[in-house]
N, C-alpha and C. Protein backbone atom coordinates (compact mmCIF):
# COMPACT_ATOMS: atom_id res chain seq x y z
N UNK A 1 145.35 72.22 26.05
CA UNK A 1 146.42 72.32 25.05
C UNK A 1 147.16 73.65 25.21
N UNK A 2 148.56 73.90 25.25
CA UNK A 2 149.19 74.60 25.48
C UNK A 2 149.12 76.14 24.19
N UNK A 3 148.83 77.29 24.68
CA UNK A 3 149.01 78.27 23.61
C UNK A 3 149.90 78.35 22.97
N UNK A 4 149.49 78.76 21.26
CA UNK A 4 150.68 78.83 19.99
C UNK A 4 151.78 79.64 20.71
N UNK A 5 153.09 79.05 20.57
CA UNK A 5 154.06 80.12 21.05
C UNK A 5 154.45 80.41 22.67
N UNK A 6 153.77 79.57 23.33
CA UNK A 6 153.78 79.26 24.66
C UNK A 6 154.94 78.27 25.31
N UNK A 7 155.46 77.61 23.90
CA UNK A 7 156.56 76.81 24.12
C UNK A 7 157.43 77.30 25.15
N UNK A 8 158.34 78.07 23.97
CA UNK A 8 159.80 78.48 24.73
C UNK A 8 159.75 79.59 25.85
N UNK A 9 158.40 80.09 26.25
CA UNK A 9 158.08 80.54 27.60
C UNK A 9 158.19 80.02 28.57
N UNK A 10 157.38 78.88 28.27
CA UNK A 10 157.05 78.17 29.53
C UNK A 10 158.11 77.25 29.77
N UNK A 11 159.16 76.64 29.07
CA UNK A 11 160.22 75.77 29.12
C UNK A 11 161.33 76.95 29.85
N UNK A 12 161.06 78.05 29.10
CA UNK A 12 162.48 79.34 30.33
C UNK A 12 161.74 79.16 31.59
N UNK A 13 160.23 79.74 31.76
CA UNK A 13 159.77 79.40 33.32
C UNK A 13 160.16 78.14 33.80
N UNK A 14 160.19 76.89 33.36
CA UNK A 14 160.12 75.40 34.46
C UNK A 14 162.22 75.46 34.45
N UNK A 15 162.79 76.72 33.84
CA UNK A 15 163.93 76.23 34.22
C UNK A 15 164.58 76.91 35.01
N UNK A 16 163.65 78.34 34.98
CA UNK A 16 163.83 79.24 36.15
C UNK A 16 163.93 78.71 37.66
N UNK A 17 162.69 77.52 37.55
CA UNK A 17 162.34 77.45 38.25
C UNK A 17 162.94 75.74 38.98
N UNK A 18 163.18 74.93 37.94
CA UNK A 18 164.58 74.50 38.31
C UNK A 18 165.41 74.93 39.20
N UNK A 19 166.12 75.93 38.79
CA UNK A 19 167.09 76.84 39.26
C UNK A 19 167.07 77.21 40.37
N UNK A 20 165.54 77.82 41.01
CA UNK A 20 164.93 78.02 42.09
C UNK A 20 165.31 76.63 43.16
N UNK A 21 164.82 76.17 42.73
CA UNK A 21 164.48 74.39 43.74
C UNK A 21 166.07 74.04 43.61
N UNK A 22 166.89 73.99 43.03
CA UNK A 22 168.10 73.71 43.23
C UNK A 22 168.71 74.33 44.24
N UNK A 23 168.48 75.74 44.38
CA UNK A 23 169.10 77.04 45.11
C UNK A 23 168.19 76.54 46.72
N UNK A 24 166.83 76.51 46.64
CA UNK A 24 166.37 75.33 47.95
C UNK A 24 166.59 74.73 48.58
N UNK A 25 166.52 73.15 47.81
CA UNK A 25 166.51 72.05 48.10
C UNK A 25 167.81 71.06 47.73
N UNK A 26 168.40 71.91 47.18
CA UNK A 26 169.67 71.10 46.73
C UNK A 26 169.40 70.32 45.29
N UNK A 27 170.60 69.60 44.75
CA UNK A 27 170.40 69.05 43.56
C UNK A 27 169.02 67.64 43.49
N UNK A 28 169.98 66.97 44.97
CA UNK A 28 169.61 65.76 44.98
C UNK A 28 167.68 65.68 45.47
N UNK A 29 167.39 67.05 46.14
CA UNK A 29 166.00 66.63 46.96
C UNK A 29 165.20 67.53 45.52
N UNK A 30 165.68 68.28 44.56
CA UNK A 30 164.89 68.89 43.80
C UNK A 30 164.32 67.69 42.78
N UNK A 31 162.99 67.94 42.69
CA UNK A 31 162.11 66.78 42.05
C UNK A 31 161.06 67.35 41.08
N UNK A 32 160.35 66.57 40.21
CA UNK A 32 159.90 67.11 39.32
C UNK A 32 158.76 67.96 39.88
N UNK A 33 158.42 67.52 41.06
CA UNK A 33 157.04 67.64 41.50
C UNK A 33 157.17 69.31 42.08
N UNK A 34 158.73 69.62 42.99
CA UNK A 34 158.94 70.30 43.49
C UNK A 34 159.14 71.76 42.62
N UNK A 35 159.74 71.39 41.49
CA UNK A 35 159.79 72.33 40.03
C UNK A 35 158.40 72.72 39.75
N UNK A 36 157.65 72.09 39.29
CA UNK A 36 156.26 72.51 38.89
C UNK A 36 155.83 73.82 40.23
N UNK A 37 155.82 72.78 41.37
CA UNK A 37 155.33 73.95 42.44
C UNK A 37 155.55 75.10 42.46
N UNK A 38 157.09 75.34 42.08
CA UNK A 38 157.77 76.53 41.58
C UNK A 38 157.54 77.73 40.81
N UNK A 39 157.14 76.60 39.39
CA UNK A 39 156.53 77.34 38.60
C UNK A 39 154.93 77.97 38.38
N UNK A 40 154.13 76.93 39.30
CA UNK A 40 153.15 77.00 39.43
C UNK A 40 152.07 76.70 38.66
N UNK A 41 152.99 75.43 38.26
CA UNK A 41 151.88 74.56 37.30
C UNK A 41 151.72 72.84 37.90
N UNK A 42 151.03 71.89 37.31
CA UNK A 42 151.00 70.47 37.22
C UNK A 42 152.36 70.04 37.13
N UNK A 43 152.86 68.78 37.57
CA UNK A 43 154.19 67.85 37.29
C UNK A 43 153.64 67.39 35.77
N UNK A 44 152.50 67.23 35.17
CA UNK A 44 152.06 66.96 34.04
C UNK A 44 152.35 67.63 32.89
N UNK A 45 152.80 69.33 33.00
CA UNK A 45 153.16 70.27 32.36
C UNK A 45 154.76 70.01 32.30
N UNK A 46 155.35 69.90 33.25
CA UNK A 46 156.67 69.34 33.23
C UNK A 46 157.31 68.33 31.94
N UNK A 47 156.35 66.92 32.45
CA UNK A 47 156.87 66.62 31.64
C UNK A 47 156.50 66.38 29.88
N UNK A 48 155.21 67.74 29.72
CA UNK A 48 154.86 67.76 28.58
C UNK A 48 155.84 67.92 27.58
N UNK A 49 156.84 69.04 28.15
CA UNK A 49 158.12 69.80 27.29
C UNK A 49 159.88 69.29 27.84
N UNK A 50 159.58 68.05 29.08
CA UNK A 50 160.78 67.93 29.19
C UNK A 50 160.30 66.37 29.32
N UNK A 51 161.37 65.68 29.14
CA UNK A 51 161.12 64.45 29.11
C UNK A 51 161.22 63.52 30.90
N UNK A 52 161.71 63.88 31.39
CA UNK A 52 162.10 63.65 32.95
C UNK A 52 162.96 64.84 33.73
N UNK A 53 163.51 64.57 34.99
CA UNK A 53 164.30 65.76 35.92
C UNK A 53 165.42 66.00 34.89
N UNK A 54 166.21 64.65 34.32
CA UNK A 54 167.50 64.52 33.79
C UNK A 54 167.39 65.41 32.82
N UNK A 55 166.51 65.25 31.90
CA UNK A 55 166.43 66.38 30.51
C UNK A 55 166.29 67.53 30.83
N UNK A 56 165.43 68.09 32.19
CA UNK A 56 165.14 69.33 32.40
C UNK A 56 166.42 70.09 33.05
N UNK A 57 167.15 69.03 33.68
CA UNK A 57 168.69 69.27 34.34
C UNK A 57 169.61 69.84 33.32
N UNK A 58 169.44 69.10 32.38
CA UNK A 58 170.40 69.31 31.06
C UNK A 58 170.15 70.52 30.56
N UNK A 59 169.05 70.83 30.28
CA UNK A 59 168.08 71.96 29.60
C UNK A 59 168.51 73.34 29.89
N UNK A 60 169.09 73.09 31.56
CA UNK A 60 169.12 74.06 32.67
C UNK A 60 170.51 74.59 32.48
N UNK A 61 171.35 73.31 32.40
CA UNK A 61 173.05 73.87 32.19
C UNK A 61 172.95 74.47 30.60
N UNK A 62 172.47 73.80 29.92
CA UNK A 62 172.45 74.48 28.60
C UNK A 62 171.44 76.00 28.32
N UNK A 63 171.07 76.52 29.23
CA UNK A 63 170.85 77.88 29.54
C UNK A 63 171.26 78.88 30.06
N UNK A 64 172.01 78.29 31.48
CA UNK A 64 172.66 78.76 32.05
C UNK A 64 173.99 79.28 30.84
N UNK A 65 174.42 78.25 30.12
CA UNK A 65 175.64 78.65 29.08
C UNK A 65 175.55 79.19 28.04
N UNK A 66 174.04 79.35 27.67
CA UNK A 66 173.54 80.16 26.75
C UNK A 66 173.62 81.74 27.59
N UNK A 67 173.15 81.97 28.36
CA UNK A 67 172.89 82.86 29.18
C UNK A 67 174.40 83.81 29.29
N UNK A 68 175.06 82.98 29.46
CA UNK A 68 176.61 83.48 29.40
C UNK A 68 177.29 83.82 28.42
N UNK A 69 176.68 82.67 27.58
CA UNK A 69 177.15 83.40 26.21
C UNK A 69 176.91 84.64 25.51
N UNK A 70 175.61 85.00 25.81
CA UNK A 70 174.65 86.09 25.33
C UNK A 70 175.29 87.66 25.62
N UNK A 71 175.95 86.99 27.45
CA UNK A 71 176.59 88.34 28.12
C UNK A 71 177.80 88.21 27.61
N UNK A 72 178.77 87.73 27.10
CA UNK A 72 180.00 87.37 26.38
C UNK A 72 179.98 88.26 24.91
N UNK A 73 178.59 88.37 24.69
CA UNK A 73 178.05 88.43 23.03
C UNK A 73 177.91 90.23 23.21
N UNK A 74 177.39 90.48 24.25
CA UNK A 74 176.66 92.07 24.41
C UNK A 74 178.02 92.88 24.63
N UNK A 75 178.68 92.07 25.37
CA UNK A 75 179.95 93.18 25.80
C UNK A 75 180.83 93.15 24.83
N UNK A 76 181.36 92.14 23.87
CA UNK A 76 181.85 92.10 22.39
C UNK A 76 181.48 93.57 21.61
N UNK A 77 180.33 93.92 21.68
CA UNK A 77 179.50 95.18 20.63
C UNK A 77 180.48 96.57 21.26
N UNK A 78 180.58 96.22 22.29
CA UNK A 78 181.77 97.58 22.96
C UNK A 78 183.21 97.41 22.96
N UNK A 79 184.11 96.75 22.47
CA UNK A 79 184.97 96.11 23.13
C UNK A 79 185.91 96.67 21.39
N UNK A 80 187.31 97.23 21.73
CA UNK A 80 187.73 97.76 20.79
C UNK A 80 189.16 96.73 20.65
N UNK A 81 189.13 96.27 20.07
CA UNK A 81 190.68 95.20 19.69
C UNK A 81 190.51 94.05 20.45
N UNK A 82 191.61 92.95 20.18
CA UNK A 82 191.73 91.78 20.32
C UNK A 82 191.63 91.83 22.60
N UNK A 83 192.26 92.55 23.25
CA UNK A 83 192.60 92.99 24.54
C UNK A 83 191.63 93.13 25.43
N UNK A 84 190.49 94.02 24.56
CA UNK A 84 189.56 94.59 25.04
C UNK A 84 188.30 93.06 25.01
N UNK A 85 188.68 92.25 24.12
CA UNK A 85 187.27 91.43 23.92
C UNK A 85 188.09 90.73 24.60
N UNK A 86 189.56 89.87 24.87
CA UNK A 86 189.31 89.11 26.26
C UNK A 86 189.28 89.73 27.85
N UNK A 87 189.14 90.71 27.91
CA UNK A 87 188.58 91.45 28.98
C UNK A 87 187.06 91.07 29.46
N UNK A 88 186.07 91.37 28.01
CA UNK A 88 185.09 91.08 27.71
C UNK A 88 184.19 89.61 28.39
N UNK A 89 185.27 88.68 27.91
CA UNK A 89 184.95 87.29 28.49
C UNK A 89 185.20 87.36 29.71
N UNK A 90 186.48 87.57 30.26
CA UNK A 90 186.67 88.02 31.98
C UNK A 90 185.52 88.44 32.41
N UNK A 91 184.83 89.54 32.09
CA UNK A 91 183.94 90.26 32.81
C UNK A 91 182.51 89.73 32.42
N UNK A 92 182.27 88.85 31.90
CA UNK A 92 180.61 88.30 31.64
C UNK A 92 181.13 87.21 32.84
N UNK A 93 182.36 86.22 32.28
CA UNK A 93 182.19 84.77 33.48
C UNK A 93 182.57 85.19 35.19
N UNK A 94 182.77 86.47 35.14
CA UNK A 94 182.79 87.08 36.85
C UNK A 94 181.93 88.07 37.09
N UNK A 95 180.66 87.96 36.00
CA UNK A 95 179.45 89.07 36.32
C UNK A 95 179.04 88.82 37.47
N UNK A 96 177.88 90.27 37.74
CA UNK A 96 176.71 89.71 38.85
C UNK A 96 176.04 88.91 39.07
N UNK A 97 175.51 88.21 37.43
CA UNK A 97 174.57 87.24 37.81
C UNK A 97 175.12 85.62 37.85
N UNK A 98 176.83 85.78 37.39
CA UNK A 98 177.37 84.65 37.88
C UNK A 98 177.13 84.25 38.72
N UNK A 99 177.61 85.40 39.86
CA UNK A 99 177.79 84.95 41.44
C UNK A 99 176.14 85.26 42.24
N UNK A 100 175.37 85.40 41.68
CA UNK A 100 173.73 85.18 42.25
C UNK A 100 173.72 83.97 42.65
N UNK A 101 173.18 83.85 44.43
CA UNK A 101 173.37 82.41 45.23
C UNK A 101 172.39 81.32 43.73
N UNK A 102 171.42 81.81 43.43
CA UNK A 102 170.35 80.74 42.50
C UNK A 102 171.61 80.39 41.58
N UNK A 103 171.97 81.22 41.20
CA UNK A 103 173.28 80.66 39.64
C UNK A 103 174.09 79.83 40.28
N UNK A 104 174.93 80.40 41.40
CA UNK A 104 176.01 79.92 41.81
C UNK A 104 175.41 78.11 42.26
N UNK A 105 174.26 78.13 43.31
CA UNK A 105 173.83 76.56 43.41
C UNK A 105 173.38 75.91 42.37
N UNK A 106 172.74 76.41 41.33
CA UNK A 106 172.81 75.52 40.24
C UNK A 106 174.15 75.50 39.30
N UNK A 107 174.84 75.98 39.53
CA UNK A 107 176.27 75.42 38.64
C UNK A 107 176.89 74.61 39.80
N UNK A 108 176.71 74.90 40.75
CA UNK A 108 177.68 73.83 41.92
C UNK A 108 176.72 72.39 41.60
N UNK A 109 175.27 72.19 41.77
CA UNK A 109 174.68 71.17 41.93
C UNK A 109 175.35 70.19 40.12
N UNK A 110 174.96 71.31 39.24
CA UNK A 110 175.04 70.54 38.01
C UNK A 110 176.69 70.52 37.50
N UNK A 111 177.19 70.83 38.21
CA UNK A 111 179.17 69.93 38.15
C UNK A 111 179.37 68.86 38.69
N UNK A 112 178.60 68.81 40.40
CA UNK A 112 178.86 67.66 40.95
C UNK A 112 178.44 67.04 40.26
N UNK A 113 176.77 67.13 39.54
CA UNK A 113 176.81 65.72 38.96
C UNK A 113 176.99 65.28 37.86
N UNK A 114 177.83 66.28 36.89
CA UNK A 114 178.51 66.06 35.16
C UNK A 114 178.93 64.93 35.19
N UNK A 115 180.20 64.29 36.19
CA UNK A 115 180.96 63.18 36.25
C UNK A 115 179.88 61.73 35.70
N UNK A 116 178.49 62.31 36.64
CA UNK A 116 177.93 60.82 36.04
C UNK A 116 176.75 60.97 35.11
N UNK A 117 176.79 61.78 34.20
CA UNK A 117 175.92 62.25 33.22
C UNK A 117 177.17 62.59 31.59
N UNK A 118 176.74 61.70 31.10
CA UNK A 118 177.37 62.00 30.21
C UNK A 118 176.93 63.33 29.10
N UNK A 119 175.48 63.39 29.13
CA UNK A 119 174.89 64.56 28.64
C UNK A 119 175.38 66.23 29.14
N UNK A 120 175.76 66.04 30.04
CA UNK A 120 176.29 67.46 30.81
C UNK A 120 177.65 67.18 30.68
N UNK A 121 178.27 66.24 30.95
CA UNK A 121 179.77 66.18 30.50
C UNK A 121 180.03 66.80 29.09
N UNK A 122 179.62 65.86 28.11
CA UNK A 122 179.26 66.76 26.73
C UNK A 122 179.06 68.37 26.75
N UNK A 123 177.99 68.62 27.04
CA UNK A 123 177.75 69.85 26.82
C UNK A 123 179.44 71.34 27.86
N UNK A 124 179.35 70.55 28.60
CA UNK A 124 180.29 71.32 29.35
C UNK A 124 182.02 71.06 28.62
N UNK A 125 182.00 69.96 27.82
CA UNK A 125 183.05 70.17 27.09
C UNK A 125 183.59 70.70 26.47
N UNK A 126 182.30 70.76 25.52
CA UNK A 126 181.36 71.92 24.35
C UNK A 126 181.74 73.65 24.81
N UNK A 127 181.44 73.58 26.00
CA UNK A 127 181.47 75.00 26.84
C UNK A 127 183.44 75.31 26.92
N UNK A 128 184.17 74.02 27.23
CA UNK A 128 185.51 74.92 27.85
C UNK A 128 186.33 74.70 26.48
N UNK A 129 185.81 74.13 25.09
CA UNK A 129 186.30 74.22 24.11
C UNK A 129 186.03 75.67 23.62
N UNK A 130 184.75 76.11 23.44
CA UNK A 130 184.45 77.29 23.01
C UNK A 130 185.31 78.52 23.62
N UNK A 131 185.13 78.17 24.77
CA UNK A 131 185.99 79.30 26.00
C UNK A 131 187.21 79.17 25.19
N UNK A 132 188.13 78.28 25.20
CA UNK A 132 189.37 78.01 24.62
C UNK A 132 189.77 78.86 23.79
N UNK A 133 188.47 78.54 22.69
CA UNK A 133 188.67 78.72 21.44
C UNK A 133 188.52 80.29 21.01
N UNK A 134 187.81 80.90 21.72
CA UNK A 134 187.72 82.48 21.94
C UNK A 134 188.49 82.85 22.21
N UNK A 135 189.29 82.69 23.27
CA UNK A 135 190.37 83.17 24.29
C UNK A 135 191.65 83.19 23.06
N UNK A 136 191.49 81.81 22.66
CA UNK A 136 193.33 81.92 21.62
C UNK A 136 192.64 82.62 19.95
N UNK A 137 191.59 82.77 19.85
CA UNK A 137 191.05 83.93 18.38
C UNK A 137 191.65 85.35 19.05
N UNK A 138 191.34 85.46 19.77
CA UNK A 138 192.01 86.99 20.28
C UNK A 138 193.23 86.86 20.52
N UNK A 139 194.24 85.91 21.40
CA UNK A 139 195.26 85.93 21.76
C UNK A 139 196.75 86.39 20.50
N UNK A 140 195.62 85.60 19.59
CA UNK A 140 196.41 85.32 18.76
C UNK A 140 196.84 86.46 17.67
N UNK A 141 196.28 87.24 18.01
CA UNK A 141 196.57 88.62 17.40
C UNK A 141 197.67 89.17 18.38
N UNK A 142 197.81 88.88 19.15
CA UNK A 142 198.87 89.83 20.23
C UNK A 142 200.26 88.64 20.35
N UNK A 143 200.05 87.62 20.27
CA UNK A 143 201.40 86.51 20.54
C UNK A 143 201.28 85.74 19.90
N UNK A 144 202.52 84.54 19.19
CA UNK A 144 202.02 83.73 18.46
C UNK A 144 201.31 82.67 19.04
N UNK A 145 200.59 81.78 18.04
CA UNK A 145 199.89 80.64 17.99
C UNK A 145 200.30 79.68 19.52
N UNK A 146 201.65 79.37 19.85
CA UNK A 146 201.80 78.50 20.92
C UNK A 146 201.80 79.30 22.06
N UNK A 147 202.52 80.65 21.92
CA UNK A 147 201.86 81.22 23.35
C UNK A 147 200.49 81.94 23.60
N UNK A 148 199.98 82.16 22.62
CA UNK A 148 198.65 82.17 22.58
C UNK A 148 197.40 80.98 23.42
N UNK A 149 198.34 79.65 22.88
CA UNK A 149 197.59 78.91 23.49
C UNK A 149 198.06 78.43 25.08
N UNK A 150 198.91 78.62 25.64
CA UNK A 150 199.47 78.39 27.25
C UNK A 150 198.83 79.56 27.53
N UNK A 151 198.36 81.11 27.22
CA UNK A 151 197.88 82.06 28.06
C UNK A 151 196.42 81.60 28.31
N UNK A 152 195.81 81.30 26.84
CA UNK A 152 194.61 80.69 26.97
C UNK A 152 194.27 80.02 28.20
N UNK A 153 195.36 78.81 27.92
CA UNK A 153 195.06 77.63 29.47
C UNK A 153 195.07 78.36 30.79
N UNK A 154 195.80 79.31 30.72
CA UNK A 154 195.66 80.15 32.43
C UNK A 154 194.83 80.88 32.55
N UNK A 155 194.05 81.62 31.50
CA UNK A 155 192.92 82.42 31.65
C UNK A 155 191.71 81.46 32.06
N UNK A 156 191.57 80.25 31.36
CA UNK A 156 190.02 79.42 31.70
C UNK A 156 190.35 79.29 33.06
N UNK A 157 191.91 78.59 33.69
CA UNK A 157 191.75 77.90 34.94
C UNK A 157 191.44 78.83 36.26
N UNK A 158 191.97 80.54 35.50
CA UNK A 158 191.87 81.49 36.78
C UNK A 158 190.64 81.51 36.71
N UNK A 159 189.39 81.26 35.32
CA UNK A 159 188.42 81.79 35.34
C UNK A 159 187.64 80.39 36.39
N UNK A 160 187.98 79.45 35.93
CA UNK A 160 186.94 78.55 36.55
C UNK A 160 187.32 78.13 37.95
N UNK A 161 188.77 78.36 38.63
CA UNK A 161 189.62 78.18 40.08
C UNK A 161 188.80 79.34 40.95
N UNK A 162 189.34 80.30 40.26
CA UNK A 162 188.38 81.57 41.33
C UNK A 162 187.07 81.33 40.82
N UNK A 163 185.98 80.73 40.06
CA UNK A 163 184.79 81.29 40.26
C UNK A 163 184.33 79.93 41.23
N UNK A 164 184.77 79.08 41.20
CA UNK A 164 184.40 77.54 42.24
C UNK A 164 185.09 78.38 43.68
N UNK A 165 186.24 78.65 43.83
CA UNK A 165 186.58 79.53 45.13
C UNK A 165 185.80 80.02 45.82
N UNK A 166 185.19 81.16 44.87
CA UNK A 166 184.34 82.08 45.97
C UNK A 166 182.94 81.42 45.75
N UNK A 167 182.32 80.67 45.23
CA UNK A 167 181.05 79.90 45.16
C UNK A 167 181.17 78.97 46.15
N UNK A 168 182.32 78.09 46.77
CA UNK A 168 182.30 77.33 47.77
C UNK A 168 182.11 78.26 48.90
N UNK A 169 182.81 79.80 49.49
CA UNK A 169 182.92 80.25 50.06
C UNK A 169 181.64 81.01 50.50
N UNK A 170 180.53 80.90 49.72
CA UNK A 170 179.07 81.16 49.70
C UNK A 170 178.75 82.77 48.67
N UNK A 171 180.01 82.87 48.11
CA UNK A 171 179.97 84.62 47.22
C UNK A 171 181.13 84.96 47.28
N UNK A 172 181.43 86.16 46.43
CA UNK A 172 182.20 87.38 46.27
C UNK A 172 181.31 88.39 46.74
N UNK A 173 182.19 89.16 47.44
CA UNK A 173 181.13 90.95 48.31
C UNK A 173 181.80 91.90 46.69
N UNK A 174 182.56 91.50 45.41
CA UNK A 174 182.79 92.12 44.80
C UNK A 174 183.21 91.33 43.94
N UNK A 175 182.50 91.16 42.73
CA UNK A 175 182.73 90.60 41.64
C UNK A 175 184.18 91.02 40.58
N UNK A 176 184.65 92.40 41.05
CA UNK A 176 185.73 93.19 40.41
C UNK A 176 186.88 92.11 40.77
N UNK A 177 186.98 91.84 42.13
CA UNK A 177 188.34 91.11 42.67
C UNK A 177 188.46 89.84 41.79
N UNK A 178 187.79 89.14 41.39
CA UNK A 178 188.59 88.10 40.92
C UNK A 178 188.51 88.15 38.92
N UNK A 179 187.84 89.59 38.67
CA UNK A 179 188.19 90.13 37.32
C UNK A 179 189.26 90.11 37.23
N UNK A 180 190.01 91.45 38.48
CA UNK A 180 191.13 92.16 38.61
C UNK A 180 192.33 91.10 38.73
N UNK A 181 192.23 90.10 39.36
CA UNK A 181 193.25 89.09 39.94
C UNK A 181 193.40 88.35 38.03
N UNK A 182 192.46 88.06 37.59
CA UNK A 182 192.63 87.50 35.94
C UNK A 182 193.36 88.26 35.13
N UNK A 183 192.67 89.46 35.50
CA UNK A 183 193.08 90.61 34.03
C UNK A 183 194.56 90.77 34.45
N UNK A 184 195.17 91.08 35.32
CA UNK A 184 196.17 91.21 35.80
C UNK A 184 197.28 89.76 35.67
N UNK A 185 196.73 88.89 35.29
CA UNK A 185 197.42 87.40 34.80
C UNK A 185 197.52 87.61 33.43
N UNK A 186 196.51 88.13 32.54
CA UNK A 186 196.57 88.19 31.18
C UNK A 186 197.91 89.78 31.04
N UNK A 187 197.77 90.63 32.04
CA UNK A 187 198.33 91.69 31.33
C UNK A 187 200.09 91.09 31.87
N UNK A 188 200.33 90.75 32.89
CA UNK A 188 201.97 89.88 33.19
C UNK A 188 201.89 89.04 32.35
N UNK A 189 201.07 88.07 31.73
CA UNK A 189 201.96 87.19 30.58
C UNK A 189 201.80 87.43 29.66
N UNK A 190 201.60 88.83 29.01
CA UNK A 190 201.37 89.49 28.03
C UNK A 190 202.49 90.09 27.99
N UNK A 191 203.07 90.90 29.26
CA UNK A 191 204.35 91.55 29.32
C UNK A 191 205.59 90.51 29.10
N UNK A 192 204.77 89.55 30.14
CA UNK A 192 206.36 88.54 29.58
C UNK A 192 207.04 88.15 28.81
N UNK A 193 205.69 87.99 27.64
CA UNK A 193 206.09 87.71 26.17
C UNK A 193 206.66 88.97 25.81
N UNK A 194 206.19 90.32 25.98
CA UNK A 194 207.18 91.25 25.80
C UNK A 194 208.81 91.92 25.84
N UNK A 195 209.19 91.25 27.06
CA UNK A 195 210.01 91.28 27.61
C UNK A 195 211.16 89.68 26.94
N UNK A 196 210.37 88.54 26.98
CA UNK A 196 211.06 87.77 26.24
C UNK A 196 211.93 88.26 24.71
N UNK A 197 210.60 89.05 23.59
CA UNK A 197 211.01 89.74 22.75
C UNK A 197 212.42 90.43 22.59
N UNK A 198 212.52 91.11 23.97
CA UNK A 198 213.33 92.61 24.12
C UNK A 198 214.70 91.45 24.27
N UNK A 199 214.95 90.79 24.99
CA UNK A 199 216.26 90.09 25.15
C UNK A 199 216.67 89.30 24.06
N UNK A 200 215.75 88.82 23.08
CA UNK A 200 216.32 88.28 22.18
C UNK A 200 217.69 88.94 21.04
């Protein structure tokens, strides 16, 4: 029988370790059996706390986005005005441990297969609503409501265009470059709206 409080340990280990066997073996050859090995327990322990691969798959993206969120959450505590906290988001979804080959193959493995999982479709919806929805809470202090929300839309797509870019490409040698290439989209259509202002 598993120790009091041993739960949510051992469920972060089998998803670590997920993560691991994905970064391996790929999406399709990672197996329950191959996870356990990982972790270094029974396939029996597996599926004490997960119900099959699919739940533990799910488990995995929904950590991974917890995980992001958390770094989204820490750099907020520093971050002085509306400018500074979408900077904030820039710089957690183009961190280091974004682009870590283990992160990067388990977000490549678990996109390809969102399309036929409706459980990860969900949850990842969940994910580019929230993104959204952060992005135009801040925006919206600096421009109104409708251009608030078109800057929004170009900030997720630079965020999620360049981070699939250099993840197909096997990395970034510098996680700054495709900050710099964003932040630099937010600060021109920030000016633009400025400049629209001035001619009126």
């Amino acid at each position: 029988m598993p120790k009091l409080g041993m739960g949510p340990i051992r469920r972060r280990q089998l998803i670590d370790a997920a993560i691991a066997s994905i970064h391996e073996y790929g999406l399709a050859d990672t197996t329950v059996a191959r996870i356990a090995r990982k972790a270094g327990v029974s396939p029996g322990i597996v599926h004490h706390y997960f119900t099959g691969k699919d739940d533990l798959l799910f488990e995995t993206m929904r950590q991974l986005l917890a995980d992001l969120r958390a770094d989204v959450v820490a750099r907020y505590a520093s971050a002085r005005g509306p400018f500074e906290r979408l900077n904030s988001v820039i710089n957690a979804c183009f961190g280091d441990v974004q682009f870590s080959p283990e992160v990067v193959a388990a977000w490549l493995g678990l996109y390809g297969t969102a399309r036929q999982s409706e459980r990860l479709q969900a949850i990842l919806t969940i994910y580019h609503r929230r993104l959204r929805s952060n992005l135009v809470s801040d925006l919206r202090a600096l421009v109104p409501p409708q251009e608030a929300a078109r800057i929004a839309e170009g900030i997720a797509a630079m965020i999620d265009g360049l981070w699939v870019r250099y993840a197909l490409m096997g990395g970034v040698d510098d996680p700054l470059i495709p900050r710099t290439l964003t932040r630099d989209y937010l600060t021109a259509a920030l000016a633009q709206f400025d400049n629209k202002k001035k001619t009126r």
